[in-house]
Protein backbone atom coordinates (compact mmCIF):
# COMPACT_ATOMS: atom_id res chain seq x y z
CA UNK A 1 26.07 148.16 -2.66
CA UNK A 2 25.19 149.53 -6.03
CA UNK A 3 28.74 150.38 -7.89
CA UNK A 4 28.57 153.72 -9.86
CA UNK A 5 30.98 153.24 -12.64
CA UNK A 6 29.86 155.95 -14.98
CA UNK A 7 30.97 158.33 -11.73
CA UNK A 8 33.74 156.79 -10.76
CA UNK A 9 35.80 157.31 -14.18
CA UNK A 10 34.23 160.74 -14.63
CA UNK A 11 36.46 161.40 -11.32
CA UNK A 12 39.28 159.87 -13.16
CA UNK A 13 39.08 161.86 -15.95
CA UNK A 14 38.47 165.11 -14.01
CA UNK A 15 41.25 163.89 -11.71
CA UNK A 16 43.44 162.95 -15.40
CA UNK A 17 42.76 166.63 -16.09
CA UNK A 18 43.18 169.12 -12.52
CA UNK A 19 46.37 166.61 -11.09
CA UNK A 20 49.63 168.18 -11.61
CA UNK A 21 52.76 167.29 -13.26
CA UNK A 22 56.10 158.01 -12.29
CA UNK A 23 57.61 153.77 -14.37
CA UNK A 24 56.83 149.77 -14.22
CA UNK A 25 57.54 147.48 -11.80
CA UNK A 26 55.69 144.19 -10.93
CA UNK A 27 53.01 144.05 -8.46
CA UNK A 28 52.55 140.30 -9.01
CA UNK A 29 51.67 139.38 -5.69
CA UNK A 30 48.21 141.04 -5.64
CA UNK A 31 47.84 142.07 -9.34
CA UNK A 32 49.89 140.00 -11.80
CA UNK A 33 49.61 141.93 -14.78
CA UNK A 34 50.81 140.30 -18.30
CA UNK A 35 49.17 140.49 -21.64
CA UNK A 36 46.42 138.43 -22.44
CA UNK A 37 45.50 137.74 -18.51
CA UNK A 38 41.78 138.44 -18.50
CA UNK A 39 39.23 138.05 -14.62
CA UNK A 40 36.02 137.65 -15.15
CA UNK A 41 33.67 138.54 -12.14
CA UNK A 42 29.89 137.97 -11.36
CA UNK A 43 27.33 139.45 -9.05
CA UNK A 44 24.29 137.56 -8.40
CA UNK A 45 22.46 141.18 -8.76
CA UNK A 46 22.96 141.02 -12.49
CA UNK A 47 23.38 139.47 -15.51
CA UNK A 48 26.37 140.95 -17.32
CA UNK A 49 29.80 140.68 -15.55
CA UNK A 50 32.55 143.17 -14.67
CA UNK A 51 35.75 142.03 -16.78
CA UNK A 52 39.26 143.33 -16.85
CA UNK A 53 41.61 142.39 -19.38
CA UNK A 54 45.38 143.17 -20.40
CA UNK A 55 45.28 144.09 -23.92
CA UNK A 56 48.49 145.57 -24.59
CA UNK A 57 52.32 146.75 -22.85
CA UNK A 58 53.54 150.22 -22.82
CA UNK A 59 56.21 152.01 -21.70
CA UNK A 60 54.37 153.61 -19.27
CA UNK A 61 52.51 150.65 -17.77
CA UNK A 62 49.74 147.68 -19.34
CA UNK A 63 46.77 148.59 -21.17
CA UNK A 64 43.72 147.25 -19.24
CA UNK A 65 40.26 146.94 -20.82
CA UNK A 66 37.42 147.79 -18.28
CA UNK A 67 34.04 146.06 -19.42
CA UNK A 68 31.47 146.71 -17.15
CA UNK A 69 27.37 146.90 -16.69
CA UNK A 70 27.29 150.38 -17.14
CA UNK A 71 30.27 151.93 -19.49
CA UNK A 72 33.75 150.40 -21.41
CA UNK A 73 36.65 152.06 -20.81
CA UNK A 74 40.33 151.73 -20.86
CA UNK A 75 43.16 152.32 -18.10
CA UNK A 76 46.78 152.12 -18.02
CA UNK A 77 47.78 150.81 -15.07
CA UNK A 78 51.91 150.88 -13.97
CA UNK A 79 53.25 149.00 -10.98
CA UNK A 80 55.70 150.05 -9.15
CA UNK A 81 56.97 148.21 -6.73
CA UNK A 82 54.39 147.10 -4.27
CA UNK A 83 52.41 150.41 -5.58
CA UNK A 84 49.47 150.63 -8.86
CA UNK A 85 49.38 154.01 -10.63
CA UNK A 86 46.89 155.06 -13.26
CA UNK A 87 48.89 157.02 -16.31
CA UNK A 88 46.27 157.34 -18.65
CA UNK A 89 42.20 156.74 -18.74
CA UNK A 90 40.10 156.25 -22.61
CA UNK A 91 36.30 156.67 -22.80
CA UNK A 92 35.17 156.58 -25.92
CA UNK A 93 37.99 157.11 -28.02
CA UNK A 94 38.61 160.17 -25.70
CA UNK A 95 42.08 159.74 -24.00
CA UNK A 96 43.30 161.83 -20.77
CA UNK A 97 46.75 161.39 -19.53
CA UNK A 98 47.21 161.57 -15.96
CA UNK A 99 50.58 163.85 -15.67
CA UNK A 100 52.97 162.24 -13.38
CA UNK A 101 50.54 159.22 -12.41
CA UNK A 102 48.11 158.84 -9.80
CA UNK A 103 48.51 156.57 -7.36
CA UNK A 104 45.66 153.94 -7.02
CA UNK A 105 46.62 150.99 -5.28
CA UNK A 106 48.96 150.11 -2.61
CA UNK A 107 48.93 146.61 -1.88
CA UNK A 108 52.28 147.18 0.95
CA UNK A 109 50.16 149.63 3.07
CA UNK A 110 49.31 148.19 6.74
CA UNK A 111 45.95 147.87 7.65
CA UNK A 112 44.22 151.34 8.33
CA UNK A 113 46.50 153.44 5.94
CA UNK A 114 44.70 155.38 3.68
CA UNK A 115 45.85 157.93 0.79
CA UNK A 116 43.70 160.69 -1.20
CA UNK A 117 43.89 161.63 -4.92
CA UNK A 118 41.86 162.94 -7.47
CA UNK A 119 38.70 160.41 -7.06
CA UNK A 120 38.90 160.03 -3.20
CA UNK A 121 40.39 158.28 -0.53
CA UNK A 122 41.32 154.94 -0.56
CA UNK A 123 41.94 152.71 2.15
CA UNK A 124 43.14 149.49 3.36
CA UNK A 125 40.37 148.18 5.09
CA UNK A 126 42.08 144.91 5.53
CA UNK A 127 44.35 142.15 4.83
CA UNK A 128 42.94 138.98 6.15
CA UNK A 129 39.46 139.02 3.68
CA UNK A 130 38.37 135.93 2.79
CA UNK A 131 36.72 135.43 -0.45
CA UNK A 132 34.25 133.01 -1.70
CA UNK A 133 35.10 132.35 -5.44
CA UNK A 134 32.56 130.34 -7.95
CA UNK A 135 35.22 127.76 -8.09
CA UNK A 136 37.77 128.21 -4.96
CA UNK A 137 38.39 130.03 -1.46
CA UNK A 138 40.73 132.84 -1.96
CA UNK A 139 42.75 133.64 1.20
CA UNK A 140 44.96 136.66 2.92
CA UNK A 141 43.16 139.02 0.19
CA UNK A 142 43.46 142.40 0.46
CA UNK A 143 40.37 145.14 0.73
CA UNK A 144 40.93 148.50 -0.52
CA UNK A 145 38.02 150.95 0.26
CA UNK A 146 37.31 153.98 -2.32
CA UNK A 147 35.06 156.78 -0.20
CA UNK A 148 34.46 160.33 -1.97
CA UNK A 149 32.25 162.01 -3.67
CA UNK A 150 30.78 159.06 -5.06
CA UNK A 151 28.89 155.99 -3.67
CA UNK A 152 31.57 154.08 -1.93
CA UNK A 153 33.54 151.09 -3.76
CA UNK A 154 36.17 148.06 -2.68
CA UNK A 155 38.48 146.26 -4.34
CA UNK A 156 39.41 142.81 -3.65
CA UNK A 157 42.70 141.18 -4.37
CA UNK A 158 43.96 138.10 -3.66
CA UNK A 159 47.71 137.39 -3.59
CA UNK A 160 49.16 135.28 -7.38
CA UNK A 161 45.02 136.11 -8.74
CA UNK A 162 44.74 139.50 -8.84
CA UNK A 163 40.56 140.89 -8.92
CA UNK A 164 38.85 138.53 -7.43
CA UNK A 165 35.95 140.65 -5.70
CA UNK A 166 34.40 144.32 -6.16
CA UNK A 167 31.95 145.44 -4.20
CA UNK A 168 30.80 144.78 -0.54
CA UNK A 169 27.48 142.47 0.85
CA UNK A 170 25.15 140.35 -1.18
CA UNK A 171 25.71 141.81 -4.45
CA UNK A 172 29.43 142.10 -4.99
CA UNK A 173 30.79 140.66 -8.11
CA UNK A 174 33.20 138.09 -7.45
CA UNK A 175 35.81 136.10 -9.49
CA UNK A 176 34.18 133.28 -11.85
CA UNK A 177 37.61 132.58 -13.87
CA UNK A 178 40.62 133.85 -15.00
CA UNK A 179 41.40 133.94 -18.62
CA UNK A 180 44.25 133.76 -20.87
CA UNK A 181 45.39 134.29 -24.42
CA UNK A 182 47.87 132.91 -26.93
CA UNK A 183 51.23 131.70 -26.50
CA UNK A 184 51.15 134.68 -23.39
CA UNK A 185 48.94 132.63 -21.02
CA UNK A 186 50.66 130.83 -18.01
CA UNK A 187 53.64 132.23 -15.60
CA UNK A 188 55.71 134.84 -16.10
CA UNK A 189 59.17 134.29 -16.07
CA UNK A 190 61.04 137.60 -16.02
CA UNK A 191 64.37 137.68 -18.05
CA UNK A 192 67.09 140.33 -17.40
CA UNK A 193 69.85 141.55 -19.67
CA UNK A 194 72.72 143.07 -18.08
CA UNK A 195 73.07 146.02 -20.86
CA UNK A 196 76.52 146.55 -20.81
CA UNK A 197 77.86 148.47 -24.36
CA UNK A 198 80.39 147.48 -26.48
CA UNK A 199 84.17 147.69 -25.94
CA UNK A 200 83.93 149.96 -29.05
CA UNK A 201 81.30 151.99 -27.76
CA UNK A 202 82.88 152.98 -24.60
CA UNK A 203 81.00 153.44 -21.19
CA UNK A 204 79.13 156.45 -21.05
CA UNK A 205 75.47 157.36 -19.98
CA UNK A 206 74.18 157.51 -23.87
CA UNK A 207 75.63 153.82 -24.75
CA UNK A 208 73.82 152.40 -21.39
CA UNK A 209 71.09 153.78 -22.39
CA UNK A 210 70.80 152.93 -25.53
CA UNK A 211 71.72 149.12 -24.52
CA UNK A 212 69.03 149.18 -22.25
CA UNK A 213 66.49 150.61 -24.59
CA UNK A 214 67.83 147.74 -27.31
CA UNK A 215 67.56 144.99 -24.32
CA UNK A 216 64.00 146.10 -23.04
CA UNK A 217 62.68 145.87 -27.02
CA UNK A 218 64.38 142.58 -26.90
CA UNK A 219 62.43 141.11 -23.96
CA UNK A 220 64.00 142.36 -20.94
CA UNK A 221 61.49 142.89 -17.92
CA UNK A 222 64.01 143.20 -14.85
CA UNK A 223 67.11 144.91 -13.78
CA UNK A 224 70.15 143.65 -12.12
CA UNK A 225 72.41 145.49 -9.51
CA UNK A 226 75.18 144.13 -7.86
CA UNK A 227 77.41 146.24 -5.73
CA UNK A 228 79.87 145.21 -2.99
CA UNK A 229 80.11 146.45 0.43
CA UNK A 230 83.24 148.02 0.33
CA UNK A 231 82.75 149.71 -3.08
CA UNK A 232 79.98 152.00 -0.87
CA UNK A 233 81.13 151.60 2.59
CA UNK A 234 84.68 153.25 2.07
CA UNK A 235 84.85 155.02 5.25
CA UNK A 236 82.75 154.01 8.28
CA UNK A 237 79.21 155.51 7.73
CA UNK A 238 79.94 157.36 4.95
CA UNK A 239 78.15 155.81 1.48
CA UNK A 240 78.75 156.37 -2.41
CA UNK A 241 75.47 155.62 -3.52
CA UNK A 242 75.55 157.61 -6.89
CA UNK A 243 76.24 153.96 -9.10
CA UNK A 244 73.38 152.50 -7.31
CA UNK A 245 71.19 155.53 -7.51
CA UNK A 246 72.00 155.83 -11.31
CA UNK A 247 71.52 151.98 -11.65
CA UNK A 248 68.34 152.32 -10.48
CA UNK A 249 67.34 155.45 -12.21
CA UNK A 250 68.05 154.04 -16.13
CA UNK A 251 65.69 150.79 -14.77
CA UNK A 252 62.90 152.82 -13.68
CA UNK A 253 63.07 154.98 -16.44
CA UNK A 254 62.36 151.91 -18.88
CA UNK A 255 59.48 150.44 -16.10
CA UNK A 256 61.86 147.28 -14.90
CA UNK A 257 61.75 145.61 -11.64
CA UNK A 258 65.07 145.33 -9.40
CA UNK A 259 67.13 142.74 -7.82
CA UNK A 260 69.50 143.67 -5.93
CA UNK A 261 73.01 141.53 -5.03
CA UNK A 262 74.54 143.22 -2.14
CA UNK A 263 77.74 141.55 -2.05
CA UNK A 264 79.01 141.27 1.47
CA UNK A 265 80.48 137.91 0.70
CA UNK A 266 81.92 137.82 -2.89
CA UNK A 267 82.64 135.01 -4.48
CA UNK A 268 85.81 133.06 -2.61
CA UNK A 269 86.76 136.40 -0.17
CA UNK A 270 84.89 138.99 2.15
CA UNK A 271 83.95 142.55 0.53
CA UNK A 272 83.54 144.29 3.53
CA UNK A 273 85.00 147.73 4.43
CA UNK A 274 88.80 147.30 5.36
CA UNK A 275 88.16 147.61 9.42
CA UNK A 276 85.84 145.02 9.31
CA UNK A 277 88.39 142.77 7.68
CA UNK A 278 89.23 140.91 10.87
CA UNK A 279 86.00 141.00 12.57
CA UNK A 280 83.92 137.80 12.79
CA UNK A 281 80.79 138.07 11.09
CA UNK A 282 79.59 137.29 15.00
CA UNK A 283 81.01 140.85 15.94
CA UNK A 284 78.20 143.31 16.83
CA UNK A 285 80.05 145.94 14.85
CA UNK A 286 79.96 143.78 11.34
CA UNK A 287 76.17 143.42 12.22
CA UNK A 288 75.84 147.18 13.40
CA UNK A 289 77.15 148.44 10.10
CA UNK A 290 75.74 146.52 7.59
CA UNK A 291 72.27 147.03 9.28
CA UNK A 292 73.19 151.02 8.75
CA UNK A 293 73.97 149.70 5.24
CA UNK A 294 71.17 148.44 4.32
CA UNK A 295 68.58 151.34 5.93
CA UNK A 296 71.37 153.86 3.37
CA UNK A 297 70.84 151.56 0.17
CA UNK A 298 67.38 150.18 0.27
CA UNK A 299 65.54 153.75 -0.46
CA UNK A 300 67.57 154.19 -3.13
CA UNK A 301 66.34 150.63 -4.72
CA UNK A 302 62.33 152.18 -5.46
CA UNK A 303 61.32 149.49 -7.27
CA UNK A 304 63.11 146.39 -5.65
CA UNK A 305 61.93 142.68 -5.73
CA UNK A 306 64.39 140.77 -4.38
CA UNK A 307 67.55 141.41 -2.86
CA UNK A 308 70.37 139.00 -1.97
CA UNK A 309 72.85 139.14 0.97
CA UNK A 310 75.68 137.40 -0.35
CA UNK A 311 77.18 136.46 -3.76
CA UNK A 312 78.33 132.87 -4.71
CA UNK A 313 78.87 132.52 -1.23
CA UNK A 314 79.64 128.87 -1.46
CA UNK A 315 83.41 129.85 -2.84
CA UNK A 316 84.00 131.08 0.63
CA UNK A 317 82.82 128.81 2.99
CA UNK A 318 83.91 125.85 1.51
CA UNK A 319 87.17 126.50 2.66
CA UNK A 320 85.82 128.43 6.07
CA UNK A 321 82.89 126.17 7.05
CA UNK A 322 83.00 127.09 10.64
CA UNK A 323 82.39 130.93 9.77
CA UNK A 324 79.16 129.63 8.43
CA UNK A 325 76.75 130.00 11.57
CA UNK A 326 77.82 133.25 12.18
CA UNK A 327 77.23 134.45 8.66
CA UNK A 328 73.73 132.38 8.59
CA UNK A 329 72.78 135.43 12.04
CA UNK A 330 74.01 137.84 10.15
CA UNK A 331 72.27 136.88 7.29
CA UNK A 332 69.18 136.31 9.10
CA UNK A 333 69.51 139.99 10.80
CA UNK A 334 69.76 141.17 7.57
CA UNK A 335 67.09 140.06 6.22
CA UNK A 336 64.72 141.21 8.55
CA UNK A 337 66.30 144.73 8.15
CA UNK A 338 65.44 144.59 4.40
CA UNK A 339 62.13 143.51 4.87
CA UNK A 340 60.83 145.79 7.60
CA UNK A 341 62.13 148.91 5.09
CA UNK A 342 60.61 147.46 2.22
CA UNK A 343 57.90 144.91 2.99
CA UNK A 344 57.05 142.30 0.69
CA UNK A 345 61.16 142.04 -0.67
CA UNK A 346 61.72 138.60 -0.60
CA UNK A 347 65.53 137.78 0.51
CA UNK A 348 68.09 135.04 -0.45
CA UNK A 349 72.17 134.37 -0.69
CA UNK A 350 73.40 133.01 -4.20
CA UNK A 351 75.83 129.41 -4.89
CA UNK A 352 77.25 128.39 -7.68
CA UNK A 353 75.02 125.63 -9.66
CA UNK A 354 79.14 123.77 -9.21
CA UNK A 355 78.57 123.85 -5.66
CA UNK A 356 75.01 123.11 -5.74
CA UNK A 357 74.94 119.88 -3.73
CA UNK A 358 75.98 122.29 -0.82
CA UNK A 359 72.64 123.61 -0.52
CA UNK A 360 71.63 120.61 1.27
CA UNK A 361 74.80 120.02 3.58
CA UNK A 362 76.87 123.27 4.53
CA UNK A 363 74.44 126.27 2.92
CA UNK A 364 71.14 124.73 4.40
CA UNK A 365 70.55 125.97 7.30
CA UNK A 366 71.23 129.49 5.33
CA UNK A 367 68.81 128.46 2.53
CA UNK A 368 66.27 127.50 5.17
CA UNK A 369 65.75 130.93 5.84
CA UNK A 370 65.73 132.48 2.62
CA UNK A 371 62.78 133.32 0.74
CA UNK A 372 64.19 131.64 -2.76
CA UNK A 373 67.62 129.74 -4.11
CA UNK A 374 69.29 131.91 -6.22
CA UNK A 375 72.14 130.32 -8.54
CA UNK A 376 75.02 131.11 -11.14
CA UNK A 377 74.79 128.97 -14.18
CA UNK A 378 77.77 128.45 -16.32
CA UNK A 379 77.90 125.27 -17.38
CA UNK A 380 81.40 124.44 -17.18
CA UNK A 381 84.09 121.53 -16.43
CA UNK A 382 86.71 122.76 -13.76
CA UNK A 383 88.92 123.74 -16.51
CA UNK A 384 86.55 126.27 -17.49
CA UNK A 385 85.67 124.67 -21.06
CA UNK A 386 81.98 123.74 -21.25
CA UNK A 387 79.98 121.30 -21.08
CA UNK A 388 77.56 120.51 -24.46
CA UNK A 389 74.84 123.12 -24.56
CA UNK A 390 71.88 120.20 -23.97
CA UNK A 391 73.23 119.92 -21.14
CA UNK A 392 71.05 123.28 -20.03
CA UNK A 393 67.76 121.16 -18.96
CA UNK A 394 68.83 118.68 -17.02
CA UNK A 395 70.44 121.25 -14.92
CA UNK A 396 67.67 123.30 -14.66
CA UNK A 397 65.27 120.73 -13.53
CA UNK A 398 68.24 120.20 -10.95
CA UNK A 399 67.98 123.36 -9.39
CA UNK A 400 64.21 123.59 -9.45
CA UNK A 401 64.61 120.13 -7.37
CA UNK A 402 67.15 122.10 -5.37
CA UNK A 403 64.77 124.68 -4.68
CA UNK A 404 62.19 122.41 -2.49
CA UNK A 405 59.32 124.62 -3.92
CA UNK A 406 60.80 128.42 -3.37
CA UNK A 407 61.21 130.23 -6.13
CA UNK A 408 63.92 130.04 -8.23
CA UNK A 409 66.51 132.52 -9.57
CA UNK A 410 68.78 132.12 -12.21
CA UNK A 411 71.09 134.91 -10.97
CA UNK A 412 73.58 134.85 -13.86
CA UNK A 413 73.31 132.16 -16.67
CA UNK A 414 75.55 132.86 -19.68
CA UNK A 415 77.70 130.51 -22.31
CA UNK A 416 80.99 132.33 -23.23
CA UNK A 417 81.78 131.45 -27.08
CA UNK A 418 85.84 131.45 -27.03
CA UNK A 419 87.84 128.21 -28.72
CA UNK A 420 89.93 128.56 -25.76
CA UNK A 421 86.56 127.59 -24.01
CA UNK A 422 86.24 124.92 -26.30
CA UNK A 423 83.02 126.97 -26.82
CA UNK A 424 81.44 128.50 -30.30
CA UNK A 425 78.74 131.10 -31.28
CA UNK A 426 76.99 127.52 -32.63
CA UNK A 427 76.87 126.27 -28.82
CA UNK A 428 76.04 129.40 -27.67
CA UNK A 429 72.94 129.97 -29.41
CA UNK A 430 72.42 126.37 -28.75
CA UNK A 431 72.71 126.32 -25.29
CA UNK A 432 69.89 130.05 -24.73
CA UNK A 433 67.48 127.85 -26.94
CA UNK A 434 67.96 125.30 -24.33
CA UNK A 435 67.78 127.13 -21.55
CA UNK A 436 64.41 129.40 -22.68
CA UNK A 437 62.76 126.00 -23.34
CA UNK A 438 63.47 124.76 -19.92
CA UNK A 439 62.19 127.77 -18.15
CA UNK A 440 59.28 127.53 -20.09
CA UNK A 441 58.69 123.99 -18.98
CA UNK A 442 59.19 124.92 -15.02
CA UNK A 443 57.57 128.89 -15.77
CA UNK A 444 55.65 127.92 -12.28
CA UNK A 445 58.85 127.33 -10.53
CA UNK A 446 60.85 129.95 -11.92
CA UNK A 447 61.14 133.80 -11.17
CA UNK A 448 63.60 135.02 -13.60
CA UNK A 449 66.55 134.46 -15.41
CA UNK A 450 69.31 136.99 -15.88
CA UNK A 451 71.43 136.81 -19.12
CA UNK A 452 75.46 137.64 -18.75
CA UNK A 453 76.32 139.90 -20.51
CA UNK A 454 74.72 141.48 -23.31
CA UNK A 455 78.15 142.53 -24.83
CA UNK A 456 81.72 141.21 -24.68
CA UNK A 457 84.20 142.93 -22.17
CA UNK A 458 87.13 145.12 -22.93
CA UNK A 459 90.70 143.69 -22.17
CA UNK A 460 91.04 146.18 -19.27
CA UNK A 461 87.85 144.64 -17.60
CA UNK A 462 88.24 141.44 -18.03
CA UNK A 463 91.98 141.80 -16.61
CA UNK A 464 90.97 143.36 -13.88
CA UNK A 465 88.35 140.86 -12.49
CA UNK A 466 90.99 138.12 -13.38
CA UNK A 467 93.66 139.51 -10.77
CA UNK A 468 90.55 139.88 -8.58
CA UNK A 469 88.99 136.17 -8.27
CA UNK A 470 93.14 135.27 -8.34
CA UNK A 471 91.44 131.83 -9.63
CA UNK A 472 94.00 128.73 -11.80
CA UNK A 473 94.18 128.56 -15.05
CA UNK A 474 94.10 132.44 -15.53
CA UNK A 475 93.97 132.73 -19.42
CA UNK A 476 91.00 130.20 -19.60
CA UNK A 477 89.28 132.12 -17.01
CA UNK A 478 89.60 135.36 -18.57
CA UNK A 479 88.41 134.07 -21.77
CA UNK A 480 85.58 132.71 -20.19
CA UNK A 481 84.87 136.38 -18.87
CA UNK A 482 85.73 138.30 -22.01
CA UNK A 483 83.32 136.41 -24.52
CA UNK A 484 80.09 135.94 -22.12
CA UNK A 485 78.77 138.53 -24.56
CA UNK A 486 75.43 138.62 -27.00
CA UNK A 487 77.22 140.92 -28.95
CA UNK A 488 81.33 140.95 -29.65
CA UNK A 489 83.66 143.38 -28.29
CA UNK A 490 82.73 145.39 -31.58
CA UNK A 491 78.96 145.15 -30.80
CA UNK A 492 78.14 142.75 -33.40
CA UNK A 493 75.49 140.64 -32.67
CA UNK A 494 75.90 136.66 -31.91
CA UNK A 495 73.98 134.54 -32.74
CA UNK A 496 72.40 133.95 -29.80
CA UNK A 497 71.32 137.85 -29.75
CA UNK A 498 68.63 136.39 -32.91
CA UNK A 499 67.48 133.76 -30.21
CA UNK A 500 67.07 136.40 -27.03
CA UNK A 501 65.57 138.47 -29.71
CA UNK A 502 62.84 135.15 -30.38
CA UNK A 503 62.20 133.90 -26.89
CA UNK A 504 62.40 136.54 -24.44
CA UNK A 505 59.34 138.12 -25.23
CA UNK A 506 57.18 134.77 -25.17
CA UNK A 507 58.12 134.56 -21.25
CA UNK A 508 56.19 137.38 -20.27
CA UNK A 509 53.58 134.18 -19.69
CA UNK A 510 54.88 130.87 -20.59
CA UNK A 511 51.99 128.53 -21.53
CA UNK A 512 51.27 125.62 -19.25
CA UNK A 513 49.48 123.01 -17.27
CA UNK A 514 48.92 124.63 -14.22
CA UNK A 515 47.62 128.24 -15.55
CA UNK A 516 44.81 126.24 -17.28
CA UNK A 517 43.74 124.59 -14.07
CA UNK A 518 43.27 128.42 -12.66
CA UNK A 519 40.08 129.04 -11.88
């Protein structure tokens, strides 16, 4: 096969130019894009390789330079989901935007599917190529087929590599190595930032916005949701799916990832719809209806990575262990419902890092089944004072133990600063510095980390979540809740905001051991 580059981007451009009046998400599993990841691929036909590198993150997607046998150019590419769109195409100095996106890879389409744009169809030829590399056999790759107007082309991707062939027969270039640069060159861990605004800002769509805006500068590369059963589910079948939609909306209008916490279990009670209250989780209704739950919410999550089933779920069974089997069905029915609307969503339940020790008696055969162990970190006594801010990596290499070699999640992780806490804006800072340079250390093992709460709460909030949890020692509790914040209740920045502000953006590819040994 001969592969007509010089054509191929001429179609781009024309296609940049005739398309009609799209925002980031992470593709990792075939094409983990960060900056400074660089493949290098050879054909035995020629001399000069075919390399793509990530030069640079936009807003609307990663800069990708395209050095090739026969022209240089420049893409940028934007996941979305499972999906790859090209916004924008540069040959030589010439740049043409592609209005709306055009949508060149889809690395969740089944065998056979096939989808037409501006420089041809594309197709999934398969999803079981093996590839040959210079240094390693790349497995369960998928082929993607360009035919048009042009001589036809395939792309080769292998799942955690990315490119690792292009072309087809004796003279395709194949994957020699995979590059990286700077401090940017191992792992991603993604960090979230629930962007909540000021007390003194009040809740409206402008401050969210602008909170997001400040926490995506920051660092931020994911987006947390968390909404409870019977918050949508108020009447049977009948859903309020506005929060969730706008949720949603502000993250893929700033190019995030989602994970989703649909909280059927919440905490140390049930949040399910008040005529399921009495049903067992065994009941074919409470399985019936949250199956009809999930098929209402999961369209509305576009650009979803993970979702969990469950939140903190260890505060409830502890004292109801014998509901746990039935939940674990449920769970498991779930699960599959999730993953046959959205494939490639990888499912979990979250514990308390308190109650972590339960993920190897009562919540196992639960965590069995789930895809990763997601966890709550606050590191605090009973009492709800905390424990000293070093105390962040030994805990952490804890729950990567706990994990048995799933991914990890750090669902929540936050350090309140209140007295009452026996807590300071010292420890605080403290304890993030800790906690960024243990995620660094275990990038490999790590997905993400999402930090609670990016400003203090107001009074009324905090008040209400207190009579909520109805949990002892009331006034330490709320305190705890009220001063999770980056920022105080007047949006003034912590102290810890100047460390976020530091690490965050070095995770987009923690350096270490095991990126080097890539091939």
């Amino acid at each position: 096969m001969k592969p007509s580059f010089r054509r191929w981007i001429a179609l781009i451009v024309f296609a940049a130019l005739m398309i009609p009046g799209a925002t980031l998400a992470d593709s990792a599993d075939y094409l983990p894009l960060s900056v400074g990841e660089k493949w290098i691929l050879k054909s035995p036909a020629l001399q000069e390789p075919i390399s793509f590198e990530v030069t640079a993150q936009k807003e609307n997607g990663f800069r990708v330079k395209l050095d090739n046998p026969w022209a240089k150019a420049e893409m940028v590419l934007e996941p979305r989901g499972s999906q790859c769109y090209l916004n924008e195409i540069t040959i030589n100095g010439q740049t043409a935007i592609v209005p709306g996106g055009l949508l060149f890879f889809d690395f969740a389409a089944p065998e056979g599917t096939s989808w037409t744009n501006g420089i041809g169809t594309l197709t999934v030829t398969s999803r079981k190529v093996v590839v040959y590399g210079a240094r390693q056999t790349y497995e369960k790759c998928i082929e993607i087929r360009q035919t048009g107007k042009d001589a036809p082309n395939a792309w080769t991707f292998a799942p955690g590599v990315g490119f690792v062939r292009f072309g087809e027969g004796s003279a395709a270039f194949v994957l020699e190595r995979v590059e990286a640069a700077g401090a940017k060159a191992g792992p991603q861990v993604r960090i979230g930032l629930s962007p909540n605004p000021s007390a003194s800002e009040g809740y409206t769509l402008e401050t969210v916005k602008a909170r997001l805006k400040q926490s995506v500068d920051a660092g931020a590369s994911y987006f947390y949701i968390s909404p409870k059963w019977n918050e949508i589910e108020r009447e049977p079948g009948k859903y309020s799916l506005d929060e969730i939609d706008f949720q949603s909306g502000l993250a893929s209008s700033r190019s995030l990832p989602q994970v989703c916490n649909l909280r059927v279990v919440d905490t140390n009670q049930r949040a399910v719809p008040s005529d399921l209250k009495s049903c067992s989780f065994s009941d074919p209704k409470m399985r019936e209806r949250l199956l009809a739950l999930i098929e209402a919410v999961m369209p509305c999550l576009k650009d979803a990575q993970l979702v969990l089933i469950g939140n903190e779920i260890d505060g409830y069974f502890q004292s109801r262990p014998d509901e746990m089997a039935a939940y674990k069905e449920l769970f498991r029915a779930a699960a599959d419902k999730v993953k046959s609307l959205k494939p490639g969503v990888k499912v979990s339940a979250s514990l308390t890092f308190g109650n972590l020790a339960l993920a190897d008696t009562l919540l196992k055969p639960l965590l069995d089944i789930s895809d990763f162990l997601a966890v709550t970190y606050y590191p605090l006594k009973p009492d709800f004072t905390y424990r000293e801010p070093d105390a962040a990596e030994p805990d952490i290499d804890r729950m990567v133990a706990a994990a048995k070699g799933k991914p990890l999640l750090l669902q929540e992780v936050g350090y309140s600063t209140s007295a009452l806490n026996g807590s300071s804006e010292d420890m605080q800072a403290r304890f993030f510095e800790n906690v960024f340079k243990s995620m660094r250390d275990h990038a490999k093992d790590i997905w993400g980390a999402n930090v609670f709460l990016m400003c203090d709460l107001p009074d009324s909030l905090v008040n209400t979540l207190g009579d909520y949890y109805s949990l002892p020692d009331a006034g330490k509790f709320k305190s705890f809740l009220k001063t999770l914040g980056l920022f105080d209740g007047q949006g003034k920045p912590k102290k810890s905001w100047e460390v976020f502000r530091q690490q965050a953006p070095l995770m987009a590819g923690s350096a270490s051991e095991e990126k080097k040994a890539r091939p």
